[in-house]
C-alpha atoms as a PDB file:
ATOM      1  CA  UNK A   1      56.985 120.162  70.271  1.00  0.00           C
ATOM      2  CA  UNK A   2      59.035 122.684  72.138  1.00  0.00           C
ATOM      3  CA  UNK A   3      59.908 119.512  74.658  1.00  0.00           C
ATOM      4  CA  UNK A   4      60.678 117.057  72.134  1.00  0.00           C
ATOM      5  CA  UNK A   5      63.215 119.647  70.971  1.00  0.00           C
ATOM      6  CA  UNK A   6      64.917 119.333  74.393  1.00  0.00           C
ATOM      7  CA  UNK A   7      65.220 115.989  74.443  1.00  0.00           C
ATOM      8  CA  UNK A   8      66.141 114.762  70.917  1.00  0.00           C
ATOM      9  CA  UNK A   9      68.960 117.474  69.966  1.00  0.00           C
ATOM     10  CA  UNK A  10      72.589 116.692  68.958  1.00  0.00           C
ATOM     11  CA  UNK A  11      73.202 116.638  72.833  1.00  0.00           C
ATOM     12  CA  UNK A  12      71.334 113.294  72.932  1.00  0.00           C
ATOM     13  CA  UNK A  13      73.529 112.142  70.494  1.00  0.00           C
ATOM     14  CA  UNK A  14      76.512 113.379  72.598  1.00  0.00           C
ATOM     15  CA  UNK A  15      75.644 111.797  75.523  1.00  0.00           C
ATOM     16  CA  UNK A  16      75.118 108.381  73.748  1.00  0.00           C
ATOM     17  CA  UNK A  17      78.556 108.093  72.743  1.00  0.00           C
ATOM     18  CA  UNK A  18      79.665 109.196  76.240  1.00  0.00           C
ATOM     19  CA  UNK A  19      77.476 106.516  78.115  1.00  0.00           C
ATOM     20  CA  UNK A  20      78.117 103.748  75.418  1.00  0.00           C
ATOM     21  CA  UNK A  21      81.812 103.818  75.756  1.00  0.00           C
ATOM     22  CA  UNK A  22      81.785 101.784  78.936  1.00  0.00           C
ATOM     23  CA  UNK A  23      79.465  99.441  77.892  1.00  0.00           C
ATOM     24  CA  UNK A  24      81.707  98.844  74.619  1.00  0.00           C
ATOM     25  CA  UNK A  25      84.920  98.670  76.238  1.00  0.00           C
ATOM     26  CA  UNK A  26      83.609  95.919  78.973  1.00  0.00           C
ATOM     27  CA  UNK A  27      81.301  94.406  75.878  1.00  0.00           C
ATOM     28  CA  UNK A  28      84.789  93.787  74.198  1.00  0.00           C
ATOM     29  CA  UNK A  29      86.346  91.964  76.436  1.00  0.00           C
ATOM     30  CA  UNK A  30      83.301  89.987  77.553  1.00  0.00           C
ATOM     31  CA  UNK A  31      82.691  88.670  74.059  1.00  0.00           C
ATOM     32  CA  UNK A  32      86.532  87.543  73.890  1.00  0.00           C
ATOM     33  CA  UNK A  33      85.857  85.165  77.143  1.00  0.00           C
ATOM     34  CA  UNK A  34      82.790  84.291  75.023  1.00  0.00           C
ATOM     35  CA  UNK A  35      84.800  83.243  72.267  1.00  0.00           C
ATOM     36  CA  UNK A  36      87.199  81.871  74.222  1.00  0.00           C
ATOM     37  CA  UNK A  37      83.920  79.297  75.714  1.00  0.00           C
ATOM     38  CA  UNK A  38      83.982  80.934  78.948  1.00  0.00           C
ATOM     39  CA  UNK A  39      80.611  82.987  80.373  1.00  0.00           C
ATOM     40  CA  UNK A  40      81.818  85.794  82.370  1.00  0.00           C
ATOM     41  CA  UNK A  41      79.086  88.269  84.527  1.00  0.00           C
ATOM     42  CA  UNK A  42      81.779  89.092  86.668  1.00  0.00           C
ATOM     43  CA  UNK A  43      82.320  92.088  84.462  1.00  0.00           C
ATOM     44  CA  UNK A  44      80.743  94.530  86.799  1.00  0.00           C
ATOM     45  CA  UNK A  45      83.066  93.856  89.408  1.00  0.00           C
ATOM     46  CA  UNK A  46      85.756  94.153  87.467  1.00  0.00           C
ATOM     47  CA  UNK A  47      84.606  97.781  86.072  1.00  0.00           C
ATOM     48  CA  UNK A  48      83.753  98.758  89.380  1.00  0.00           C
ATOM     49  CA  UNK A  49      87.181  98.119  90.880  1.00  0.00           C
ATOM     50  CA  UNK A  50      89.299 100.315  87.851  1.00  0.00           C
ATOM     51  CA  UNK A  51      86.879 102.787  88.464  1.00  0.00           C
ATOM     52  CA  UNK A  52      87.836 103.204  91.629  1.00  0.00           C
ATOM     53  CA  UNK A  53      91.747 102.551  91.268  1.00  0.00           C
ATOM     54  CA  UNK A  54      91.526 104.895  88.964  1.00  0.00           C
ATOM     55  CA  UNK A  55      90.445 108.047  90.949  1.00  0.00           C
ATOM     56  CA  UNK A  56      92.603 107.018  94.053  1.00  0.00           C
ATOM     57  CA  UNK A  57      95.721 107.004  91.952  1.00  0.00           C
ATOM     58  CA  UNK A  58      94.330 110.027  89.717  1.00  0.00           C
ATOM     59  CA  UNK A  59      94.005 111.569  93.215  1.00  0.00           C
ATOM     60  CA  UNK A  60      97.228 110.334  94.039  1.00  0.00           C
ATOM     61  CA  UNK A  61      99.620 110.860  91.877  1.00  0.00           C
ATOM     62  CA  UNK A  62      98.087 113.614  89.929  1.00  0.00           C
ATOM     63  CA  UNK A  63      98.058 111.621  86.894  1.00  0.00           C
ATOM     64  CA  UNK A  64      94.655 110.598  84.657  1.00  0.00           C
ATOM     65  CA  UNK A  65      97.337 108.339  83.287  1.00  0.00           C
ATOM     66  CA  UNK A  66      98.950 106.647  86.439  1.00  0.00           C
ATOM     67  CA  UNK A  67      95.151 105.711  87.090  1.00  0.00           C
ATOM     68  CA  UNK A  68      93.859 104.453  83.943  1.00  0.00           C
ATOM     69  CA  UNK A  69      97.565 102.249  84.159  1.00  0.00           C
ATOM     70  CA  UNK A  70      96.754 100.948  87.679  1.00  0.00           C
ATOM     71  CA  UNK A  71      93.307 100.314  86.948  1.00  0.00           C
ATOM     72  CA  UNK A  72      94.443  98.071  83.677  1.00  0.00           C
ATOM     73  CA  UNK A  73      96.802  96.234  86.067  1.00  0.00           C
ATOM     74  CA  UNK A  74      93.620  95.576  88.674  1.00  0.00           C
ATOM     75  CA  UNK A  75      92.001  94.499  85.705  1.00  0.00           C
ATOM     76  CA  UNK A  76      94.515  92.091  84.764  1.00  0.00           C
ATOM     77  CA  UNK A  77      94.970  90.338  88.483  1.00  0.00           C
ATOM     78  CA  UNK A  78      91.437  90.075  88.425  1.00  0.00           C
ATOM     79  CA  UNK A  79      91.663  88.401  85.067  1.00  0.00           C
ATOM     80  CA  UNK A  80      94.051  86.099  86.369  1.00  0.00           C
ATOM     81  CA  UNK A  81      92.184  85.474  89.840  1.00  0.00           C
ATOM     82  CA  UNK A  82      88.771  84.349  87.623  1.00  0.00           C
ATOM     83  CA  UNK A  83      90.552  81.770  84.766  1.00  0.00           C
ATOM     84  CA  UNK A  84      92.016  80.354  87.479  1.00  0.00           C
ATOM     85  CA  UNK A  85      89.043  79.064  89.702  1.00  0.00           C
ATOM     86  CA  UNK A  86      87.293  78.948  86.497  1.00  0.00           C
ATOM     87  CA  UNK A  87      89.614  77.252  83.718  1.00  0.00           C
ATOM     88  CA  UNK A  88      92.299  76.024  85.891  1.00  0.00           C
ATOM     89  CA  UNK A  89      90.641  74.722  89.081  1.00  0.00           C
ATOM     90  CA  UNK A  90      86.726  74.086  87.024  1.00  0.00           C
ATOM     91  CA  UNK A  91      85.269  76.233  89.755  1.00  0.00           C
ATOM     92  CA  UNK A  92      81.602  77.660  88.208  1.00  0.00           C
ATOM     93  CA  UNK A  93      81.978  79.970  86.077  1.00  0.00           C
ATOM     94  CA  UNK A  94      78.276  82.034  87.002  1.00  0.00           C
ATOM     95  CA  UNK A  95      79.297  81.383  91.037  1.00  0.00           C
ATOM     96  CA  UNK A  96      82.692  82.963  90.501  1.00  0.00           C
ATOM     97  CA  UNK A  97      81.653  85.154  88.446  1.00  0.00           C
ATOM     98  CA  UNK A  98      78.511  86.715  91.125  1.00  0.00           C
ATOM     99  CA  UNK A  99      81.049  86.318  94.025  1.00  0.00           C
ATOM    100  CA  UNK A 100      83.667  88.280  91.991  1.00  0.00           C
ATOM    101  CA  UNK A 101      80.661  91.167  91.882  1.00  0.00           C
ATOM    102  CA  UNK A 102      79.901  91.009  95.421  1.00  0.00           C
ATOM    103  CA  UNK A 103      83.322  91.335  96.613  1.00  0.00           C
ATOM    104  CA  UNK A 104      84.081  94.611  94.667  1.00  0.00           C
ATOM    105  CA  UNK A 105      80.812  96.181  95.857  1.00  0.00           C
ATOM    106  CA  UNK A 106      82.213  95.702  99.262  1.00  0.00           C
ATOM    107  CA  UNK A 107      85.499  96.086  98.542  1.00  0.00           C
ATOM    108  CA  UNK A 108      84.858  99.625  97.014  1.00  0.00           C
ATOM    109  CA  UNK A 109      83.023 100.691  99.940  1.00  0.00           C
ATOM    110  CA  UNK A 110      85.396  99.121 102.518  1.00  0.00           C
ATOM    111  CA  UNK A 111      88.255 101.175 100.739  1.00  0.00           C
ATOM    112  CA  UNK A 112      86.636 104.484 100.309  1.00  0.00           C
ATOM    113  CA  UNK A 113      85.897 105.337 103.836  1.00  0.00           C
ATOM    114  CA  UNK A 114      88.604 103.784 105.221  1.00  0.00           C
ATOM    115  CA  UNK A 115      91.061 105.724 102.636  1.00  0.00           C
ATOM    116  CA  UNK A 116      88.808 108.798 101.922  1.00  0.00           C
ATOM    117  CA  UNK A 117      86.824 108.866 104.816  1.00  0.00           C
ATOM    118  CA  UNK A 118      83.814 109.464 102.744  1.00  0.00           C
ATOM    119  CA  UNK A 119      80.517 107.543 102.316  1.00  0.00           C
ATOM    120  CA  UNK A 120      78.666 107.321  98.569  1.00  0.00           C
ATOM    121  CA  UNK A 121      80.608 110.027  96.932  1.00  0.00           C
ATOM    122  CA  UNK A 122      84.814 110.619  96.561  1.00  0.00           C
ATOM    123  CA  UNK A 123      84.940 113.849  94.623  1.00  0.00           C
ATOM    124  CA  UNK A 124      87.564 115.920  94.755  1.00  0.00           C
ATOM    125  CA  UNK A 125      89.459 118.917  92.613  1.00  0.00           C
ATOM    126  CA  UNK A 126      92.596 116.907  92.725  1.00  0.00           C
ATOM    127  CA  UNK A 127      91.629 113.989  90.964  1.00  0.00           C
ATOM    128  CA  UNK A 128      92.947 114.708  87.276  1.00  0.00           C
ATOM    129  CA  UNK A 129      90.218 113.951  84.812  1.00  0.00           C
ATOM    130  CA  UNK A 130      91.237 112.120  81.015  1.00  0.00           C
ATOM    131  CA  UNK A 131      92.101 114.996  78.790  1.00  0.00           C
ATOM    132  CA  UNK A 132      89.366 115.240  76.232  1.00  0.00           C
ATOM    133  CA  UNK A 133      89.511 116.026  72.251  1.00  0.00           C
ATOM    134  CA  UNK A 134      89.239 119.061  69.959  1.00  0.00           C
ATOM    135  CA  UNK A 135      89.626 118.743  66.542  1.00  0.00           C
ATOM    136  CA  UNK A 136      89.792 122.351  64.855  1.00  0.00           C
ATOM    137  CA  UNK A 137      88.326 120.836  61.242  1.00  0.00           C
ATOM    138  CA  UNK A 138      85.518 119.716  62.465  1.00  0.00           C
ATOM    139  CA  UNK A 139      84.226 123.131  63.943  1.00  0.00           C
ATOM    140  CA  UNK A 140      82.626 124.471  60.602  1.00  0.00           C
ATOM    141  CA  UNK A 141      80.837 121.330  60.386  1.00  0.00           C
ATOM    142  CA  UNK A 142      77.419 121.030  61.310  1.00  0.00           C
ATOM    143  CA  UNK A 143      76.464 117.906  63.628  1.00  0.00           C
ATOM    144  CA  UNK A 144      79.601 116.360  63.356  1.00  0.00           C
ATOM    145  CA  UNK A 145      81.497 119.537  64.684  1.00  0.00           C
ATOM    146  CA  UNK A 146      79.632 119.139  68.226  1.00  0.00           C
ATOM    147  CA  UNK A 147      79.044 115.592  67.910  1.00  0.00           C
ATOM    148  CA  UNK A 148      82.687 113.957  67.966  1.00  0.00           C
ATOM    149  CA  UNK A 149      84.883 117.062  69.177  1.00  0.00           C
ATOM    150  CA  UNK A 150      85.502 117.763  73.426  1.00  0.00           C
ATOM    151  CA  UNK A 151      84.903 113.992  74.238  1.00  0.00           C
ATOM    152  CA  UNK A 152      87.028 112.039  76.257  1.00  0.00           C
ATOM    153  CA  UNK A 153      90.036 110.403  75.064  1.00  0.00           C
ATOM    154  CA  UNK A 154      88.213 107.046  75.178  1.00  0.00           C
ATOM    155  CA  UNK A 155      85.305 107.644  73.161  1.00  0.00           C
ATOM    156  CA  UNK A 156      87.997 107.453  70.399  1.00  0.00           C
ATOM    157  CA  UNK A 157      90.209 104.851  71.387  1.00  0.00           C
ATOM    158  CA  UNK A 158      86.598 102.966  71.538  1.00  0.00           C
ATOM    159  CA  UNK A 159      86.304 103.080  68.121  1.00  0.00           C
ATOM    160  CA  UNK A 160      89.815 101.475  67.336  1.00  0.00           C
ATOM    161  CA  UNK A 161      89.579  99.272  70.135  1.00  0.00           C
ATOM    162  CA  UNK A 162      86.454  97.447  68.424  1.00  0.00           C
ATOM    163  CA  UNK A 163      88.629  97.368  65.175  1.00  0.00           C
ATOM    164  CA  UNK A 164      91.295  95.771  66.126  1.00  0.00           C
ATOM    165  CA  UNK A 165      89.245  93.177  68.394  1.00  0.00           C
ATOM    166  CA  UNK A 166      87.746  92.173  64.902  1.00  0.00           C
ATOM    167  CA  UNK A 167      91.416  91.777  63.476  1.00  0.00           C
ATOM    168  CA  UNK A 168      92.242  90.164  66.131  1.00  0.00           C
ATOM    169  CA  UNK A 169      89.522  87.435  66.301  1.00  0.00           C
ATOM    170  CA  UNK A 170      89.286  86.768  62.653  1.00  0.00           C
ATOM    171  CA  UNK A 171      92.805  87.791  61.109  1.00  0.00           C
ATOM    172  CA  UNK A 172      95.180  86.866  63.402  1.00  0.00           C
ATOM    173  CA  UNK A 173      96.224  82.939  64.429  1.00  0.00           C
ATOM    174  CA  UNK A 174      95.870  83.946  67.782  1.00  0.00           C
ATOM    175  CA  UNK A 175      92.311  84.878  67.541  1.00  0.00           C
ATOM    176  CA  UNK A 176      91.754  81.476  65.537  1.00  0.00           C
ATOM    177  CA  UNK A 177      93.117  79.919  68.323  1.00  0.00           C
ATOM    178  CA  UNK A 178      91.091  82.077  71.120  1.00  0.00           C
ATOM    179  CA  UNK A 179      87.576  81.028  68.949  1.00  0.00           C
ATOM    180  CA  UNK A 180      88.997  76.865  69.060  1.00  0.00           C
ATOM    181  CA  UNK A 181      89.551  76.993  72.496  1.00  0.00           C
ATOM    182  CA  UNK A 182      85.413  78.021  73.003  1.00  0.00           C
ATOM    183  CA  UNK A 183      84.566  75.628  69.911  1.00  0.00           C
ATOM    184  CA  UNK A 184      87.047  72.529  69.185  1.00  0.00           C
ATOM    185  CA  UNK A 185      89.710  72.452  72.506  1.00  0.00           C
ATOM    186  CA  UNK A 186      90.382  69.129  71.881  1.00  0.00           C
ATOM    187  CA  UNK A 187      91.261  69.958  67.881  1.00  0.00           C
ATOM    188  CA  UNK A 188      93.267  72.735  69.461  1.00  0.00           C
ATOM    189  CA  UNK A 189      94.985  70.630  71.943  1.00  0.00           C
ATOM    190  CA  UNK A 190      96.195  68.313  69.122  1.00  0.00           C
ATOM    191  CA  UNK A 191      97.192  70.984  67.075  1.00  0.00           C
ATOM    192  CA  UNK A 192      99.580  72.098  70.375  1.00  0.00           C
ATOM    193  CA  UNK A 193      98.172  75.302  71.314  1.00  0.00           C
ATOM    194  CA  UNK A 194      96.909  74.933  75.227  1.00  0.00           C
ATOM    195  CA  UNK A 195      93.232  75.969  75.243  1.00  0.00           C
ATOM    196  CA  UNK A 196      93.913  76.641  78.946  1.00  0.00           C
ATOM    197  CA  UNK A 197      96.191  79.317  78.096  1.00  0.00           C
ATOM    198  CA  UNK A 198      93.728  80.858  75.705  1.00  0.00           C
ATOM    199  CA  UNK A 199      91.605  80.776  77.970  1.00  0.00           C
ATOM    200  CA  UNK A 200      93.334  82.471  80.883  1.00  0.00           C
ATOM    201  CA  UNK A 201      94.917  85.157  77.636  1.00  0.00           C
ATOM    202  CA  UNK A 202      91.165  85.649  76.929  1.00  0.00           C
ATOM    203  CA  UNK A 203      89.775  86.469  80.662  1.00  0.00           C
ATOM    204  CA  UNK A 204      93.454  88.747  80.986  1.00  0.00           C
ATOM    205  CA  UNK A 205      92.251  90.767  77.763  1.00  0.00           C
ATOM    206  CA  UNK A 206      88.809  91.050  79.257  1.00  0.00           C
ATOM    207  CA  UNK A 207      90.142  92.291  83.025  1.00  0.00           C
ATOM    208  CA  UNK A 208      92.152  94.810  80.833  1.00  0.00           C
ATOM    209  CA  UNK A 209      89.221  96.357  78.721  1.00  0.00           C
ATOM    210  CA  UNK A 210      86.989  96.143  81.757  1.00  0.00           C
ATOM    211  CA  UNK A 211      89.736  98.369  83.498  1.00  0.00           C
ATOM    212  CA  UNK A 212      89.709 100.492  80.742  1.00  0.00           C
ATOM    213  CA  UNK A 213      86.036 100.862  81.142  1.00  0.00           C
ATOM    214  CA  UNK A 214      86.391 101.353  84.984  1.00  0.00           C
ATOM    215  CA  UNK A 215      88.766 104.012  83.897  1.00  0.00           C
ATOM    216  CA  UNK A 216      86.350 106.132  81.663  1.00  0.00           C
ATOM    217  CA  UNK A 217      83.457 105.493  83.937  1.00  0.00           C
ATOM    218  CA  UNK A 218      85.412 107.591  86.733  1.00  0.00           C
ATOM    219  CA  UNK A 219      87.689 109.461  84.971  1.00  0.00           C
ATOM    220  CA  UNK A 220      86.258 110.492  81.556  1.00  0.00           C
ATOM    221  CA  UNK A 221      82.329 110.517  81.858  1.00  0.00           C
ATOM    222  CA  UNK A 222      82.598 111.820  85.576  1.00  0.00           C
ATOM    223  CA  UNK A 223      85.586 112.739  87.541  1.00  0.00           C
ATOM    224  CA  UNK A 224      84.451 111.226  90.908  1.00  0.00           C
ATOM    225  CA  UNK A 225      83.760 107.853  92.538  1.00  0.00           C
ATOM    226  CA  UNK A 226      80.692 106.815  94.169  1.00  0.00           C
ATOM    227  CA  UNK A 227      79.295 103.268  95.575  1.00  0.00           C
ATOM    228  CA  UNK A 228      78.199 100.956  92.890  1.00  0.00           C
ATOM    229  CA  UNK A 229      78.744 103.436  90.224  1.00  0.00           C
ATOM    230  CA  UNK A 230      79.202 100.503  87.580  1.00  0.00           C
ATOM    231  CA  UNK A 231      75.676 100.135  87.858  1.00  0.00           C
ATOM    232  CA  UNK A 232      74.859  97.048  86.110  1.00  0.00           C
ATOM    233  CA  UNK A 233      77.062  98.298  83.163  1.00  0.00           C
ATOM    234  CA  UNK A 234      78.975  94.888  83.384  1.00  0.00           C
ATOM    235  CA  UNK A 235      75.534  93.134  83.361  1.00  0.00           C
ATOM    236  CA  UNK A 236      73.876  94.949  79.881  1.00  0.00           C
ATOM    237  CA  UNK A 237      77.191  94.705  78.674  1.00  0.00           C
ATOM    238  CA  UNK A 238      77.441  90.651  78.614  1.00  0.00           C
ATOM    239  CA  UNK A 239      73.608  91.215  77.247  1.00  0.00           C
ATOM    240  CA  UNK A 240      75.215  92.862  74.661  1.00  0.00           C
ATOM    241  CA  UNK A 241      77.588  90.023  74.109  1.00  0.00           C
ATOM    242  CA  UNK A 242      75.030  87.690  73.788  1.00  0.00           C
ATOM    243  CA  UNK A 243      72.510  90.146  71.193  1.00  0.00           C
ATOM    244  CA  UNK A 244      75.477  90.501  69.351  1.00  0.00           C
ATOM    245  CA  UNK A 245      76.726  86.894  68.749  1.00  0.00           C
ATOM    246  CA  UNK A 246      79.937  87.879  69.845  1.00  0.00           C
ATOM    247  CA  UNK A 247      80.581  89.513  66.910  1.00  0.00           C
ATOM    248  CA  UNK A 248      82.616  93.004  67.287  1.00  0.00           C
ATOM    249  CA  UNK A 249      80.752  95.666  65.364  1.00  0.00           C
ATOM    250  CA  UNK A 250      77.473  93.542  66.020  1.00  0.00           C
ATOM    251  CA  UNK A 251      78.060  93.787  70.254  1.00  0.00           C
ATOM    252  CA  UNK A 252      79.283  97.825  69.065  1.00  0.00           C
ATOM    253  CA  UNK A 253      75.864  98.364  67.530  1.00  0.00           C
ATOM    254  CA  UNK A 254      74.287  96.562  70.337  1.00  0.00           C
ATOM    255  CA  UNK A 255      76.130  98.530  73.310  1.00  0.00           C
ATOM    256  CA  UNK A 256      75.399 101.976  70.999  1.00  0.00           C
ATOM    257  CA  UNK A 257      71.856 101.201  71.117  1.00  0.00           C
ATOM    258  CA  UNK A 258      72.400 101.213  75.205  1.00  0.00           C
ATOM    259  CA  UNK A 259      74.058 104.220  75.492  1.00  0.00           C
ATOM    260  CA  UNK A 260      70.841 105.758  73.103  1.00  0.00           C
ATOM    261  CA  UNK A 261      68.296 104.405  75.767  1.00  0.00           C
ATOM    262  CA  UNK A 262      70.537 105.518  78.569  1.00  0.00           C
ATOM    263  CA  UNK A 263      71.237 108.959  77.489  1.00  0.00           C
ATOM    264  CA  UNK A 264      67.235 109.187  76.377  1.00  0.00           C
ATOM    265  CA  UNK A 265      66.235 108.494  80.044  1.00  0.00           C
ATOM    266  CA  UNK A 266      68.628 111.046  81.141  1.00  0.00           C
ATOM    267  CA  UNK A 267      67.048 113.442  78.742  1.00  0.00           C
ATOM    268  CA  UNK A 268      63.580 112.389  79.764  1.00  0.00           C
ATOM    269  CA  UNK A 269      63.930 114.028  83.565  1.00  0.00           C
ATOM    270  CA  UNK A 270      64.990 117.331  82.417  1.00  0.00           C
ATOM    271  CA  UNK A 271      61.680 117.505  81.054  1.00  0.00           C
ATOM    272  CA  UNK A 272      59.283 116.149  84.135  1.00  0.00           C
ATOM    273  CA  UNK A 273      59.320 112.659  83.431  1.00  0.00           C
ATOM    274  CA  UNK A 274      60.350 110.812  86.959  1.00  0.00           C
ATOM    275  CA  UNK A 275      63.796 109.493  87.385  1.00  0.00           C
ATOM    276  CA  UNK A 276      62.541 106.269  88.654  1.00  0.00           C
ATOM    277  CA  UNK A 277      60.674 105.820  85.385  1.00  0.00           C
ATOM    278  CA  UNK A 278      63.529 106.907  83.110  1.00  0.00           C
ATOM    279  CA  UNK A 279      66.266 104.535  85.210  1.00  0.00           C
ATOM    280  CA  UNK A 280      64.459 101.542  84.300  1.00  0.00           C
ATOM    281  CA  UNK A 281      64.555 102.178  80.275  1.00  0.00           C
ATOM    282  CA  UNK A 282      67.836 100.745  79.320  1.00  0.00           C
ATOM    283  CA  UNK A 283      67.035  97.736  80.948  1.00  0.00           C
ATOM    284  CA  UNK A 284      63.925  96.834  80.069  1.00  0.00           C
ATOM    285  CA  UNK A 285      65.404  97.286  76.454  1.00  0.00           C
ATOM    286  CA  UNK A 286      68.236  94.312  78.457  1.00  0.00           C
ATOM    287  CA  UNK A 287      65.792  92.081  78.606  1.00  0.00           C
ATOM    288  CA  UNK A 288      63.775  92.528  75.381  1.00  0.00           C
ATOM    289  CA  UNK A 289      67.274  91.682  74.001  1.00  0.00           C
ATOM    290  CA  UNK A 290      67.906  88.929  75.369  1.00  0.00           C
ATOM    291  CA  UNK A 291      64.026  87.518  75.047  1.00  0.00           C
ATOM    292  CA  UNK A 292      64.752  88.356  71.263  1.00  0.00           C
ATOM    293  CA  UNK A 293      68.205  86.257  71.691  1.00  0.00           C
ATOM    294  CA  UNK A 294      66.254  83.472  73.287  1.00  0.00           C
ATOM    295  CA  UNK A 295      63.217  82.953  71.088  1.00  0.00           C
ATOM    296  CA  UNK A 296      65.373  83.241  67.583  1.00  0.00           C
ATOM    297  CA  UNK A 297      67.739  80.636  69.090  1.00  0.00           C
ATOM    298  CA  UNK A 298      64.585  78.148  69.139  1.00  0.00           C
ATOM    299  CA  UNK A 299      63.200  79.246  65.878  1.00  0.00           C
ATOM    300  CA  UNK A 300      66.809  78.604  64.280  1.00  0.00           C
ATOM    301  CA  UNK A 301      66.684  75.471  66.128  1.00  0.00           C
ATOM    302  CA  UNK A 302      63.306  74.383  64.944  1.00  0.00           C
ATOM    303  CA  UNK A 303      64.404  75.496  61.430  1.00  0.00           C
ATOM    304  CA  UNK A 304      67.522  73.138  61.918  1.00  0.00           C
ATOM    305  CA  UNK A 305      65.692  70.255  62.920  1.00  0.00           C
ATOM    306  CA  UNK A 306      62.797  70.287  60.467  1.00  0.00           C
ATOM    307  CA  UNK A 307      65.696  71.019  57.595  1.00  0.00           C
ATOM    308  CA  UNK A 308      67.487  67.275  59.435  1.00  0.00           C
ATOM    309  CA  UNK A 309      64.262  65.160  59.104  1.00  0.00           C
ATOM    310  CA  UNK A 310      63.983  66.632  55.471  1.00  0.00           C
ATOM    311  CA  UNK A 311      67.016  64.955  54.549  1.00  0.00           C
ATOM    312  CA  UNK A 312      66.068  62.154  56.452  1.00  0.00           C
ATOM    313  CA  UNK A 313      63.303  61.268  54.552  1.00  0.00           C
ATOM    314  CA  UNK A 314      64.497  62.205  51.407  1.00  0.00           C
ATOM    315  CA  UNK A 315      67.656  59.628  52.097  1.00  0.00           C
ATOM    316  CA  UNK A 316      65.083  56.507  52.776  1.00  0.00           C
ATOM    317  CA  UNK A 317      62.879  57.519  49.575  1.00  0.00           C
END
């Protein structure tokens, strides 16, 4: 009893937001390529590179902000780089998308010890961390007091961000547009909006929020940078995408759940249960999602089908 106490305490809860929040941000943008008809797993890469812009201009120029700025603007090129092999020259989108991965692994490395003359780990006291949050009305109150005050900066932007995604997609012509480029181009083409250039404003959106995710990664959950510390964020997070129908809160809910199994594992060692035991929770949960994704996709298609030959035969009666 005295061990379940340790692990499931409001600090569980804490940590869930704080692991979540990159997950969300890169979730957000994935789902607006998804929208947009394009499938993009070259998320990680892109979080991986603003995490590291971010701590070598954080380093810098003494400035959380200069870095989560010049991590956005990575994210952005990157954007660009991926529409156009994959919109504007109809390169593969899951090639491009791997190769964009495997360059920023390499990349990263290839930068840090050549820059930093480290290997694995860049920490250092100058690198300014994101400020975090204290809210003085919420210290009388219990669970929510602890819960949502002294977090970074972009565990609350997170919450607006998903917000105003949702506005965006469904109340806005422009996210009307964005969802007929992925689902009637040729409509939108005679309409005379360029589903090209929805496309390439959709994979520019999602280089931004993964840089923004990048950003927190390095700057707000840790204040370091080491090899590969995206791990496989960019991955669950298109998972996420894909559980959650790209639907905003839906991919939120999806991406909290994440951040619960994540932070769980990490609350599992400090009790004796291995690390290499704990690591592999959030993604087995991955691919239970996506099994789920797969198998209610065929029942929905089996329920379409048998409703078809339904009206089929009731037409020739």
């Amino acid at each position: 009893m005295e061990h379940l106490m340790d692990v499931f305490n409001i600090g569980l809860l804490q940590n869930t937001l704080r692991t979540a929040t990159p997950v969300i941000l890169a979730a957000m943008g994935g789902l607006l390529t998804e929208q947009a008809g394009i499938m993009n797993i070259g998320m990680d890469g892109m979080i991986l590179m603003g995490a590291f812009v971010a701590v070598a201009f954080s380093f810098t120029l003494s400035s959380a902000g200069m870095g989560v700025l010049m991590a956005v603007l990575v994210g952005i090129v990157i954007g660009l780089f991926f529409a156009l092999f994959v919109v504007k020259l109809k390169s593969d989108e899951f090639i491009i998308g791997m190769a964009l991965n495997t360059f920023a692994a390499g990349l990263t490395v290839y930068l840090l010890r050549s820059i930093f003359g480290v290997k694995g780990t860049f920490s250092n006291s100058d690198i300014v961390a994101l400020p975090t949050i204290h809210m003085d009305f919420l210290d009388n109150i219990p669970v929510l007091g602890p819960l949502l005050n002294d977090n970074s900066l972009f565990v609350y932007l997170t919450w607006l961000l998903v917000f105003l995604t949702w506005v965006f997609l469904y109340r806005t012509p422009y996210g009307f547009w964005l969802r007929a480029a992925g689902e009637h181009p040729e409509s939108l083409e005679t309409a005379g909006v360029s589903p090209q250039k929805m496309k390439f404003t959709a994979s520019i959106l999602c280089g931004i929020f993964c840089g923004f995710a990048g950003a927190h990664l390095s700057l707000g959950y840790l204040t370091m940078f080491t090899e590969g510390m995206s791990s496989s964020r960019g991955f669950i997070a298109f998972a996420c995408v894909i559980f959650g129908m790209a639907n905003p809160p839906k991919v939120f809910v999806a991406a909290l759940l994440f951040g619960f199994l994540d932070a769980l594992g990490l609350r599992l060692q400090s009790v004796g249960v291995p690390s290499d035991l704990t690591s592999t929770i959030p993604y087995i949960a991955t691919i239970l999602m996506l099994i789920y994704v797969v198998v209610s996709s065929d029942k929905r298609k089996k329920k379409r089908a048998s409703k078809q030959i339904k009206i089929s035969e009731n037409a020739l009666e």
